[in-house]
Protein backbone atom coordinates (compact mmCIF):
# COMPACT_ATOMS: atom_id res chain seq x y z
CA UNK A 1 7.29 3.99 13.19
CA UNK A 2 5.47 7.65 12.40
CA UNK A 3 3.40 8.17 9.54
CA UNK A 4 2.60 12.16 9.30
CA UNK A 5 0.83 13.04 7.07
CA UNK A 6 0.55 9.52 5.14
CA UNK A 7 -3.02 9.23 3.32
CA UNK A 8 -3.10 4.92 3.24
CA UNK A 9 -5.24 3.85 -0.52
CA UNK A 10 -9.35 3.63 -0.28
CA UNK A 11 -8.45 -0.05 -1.15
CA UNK A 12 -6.20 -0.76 1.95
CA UNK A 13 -8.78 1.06 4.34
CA UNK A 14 -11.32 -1.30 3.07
CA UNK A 15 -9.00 -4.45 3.22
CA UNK A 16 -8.47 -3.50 6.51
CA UNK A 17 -12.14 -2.73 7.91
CA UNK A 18 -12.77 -5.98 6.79
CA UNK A 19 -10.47 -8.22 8.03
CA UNK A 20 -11.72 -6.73 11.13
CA UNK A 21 -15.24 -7.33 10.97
CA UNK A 22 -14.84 -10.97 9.91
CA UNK A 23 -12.13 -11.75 12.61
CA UNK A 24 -14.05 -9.87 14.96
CA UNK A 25 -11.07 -8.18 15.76
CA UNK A 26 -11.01 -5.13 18.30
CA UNK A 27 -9.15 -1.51 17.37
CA UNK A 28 -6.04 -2.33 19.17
CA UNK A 29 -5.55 -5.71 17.72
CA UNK A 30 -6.05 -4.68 14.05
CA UNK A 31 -4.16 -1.63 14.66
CA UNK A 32 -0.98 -4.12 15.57
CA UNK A 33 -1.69 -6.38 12.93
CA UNK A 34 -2.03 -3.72 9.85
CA UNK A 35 0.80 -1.32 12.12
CA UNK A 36 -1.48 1.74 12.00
CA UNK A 37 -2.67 3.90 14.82
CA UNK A 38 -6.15 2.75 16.65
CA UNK A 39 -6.76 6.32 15.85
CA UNK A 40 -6.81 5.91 11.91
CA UNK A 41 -8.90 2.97 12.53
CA UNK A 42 -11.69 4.73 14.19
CA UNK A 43 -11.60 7.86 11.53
CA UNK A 44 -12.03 4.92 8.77
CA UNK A 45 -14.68 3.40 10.44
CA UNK A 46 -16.83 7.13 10.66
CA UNK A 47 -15.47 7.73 6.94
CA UNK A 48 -13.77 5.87 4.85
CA UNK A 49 -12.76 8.06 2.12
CA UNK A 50 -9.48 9.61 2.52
CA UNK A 51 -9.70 13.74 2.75
């Protein structure tokens, strides 16, 4: 599943970053779970606001 040019809600981002930190969850694993990109994951982590 592709998602070009799909901007994902401040709220979901943060939901997201989250779960991760208190699961101590790596990249890949939360990028499976929430079916993003490991990519997305890192640019939230740097910034979380969408552009």
């Amino acid at each position: 599943m592709y998602n070009f040019g799909m901007t994902y809600p401040l709220k979901f981002r943060q939901h997201v970053l989250a779960i991760k930190e208190k699961e101590k969850l790596t990249y890949a694993e939360t990028a499976t779970r929430f079916c993003v990109g490991t990519a997305s994951l890192m640019r939230w982590a740097r910034r979380i606001e969408p552009c």
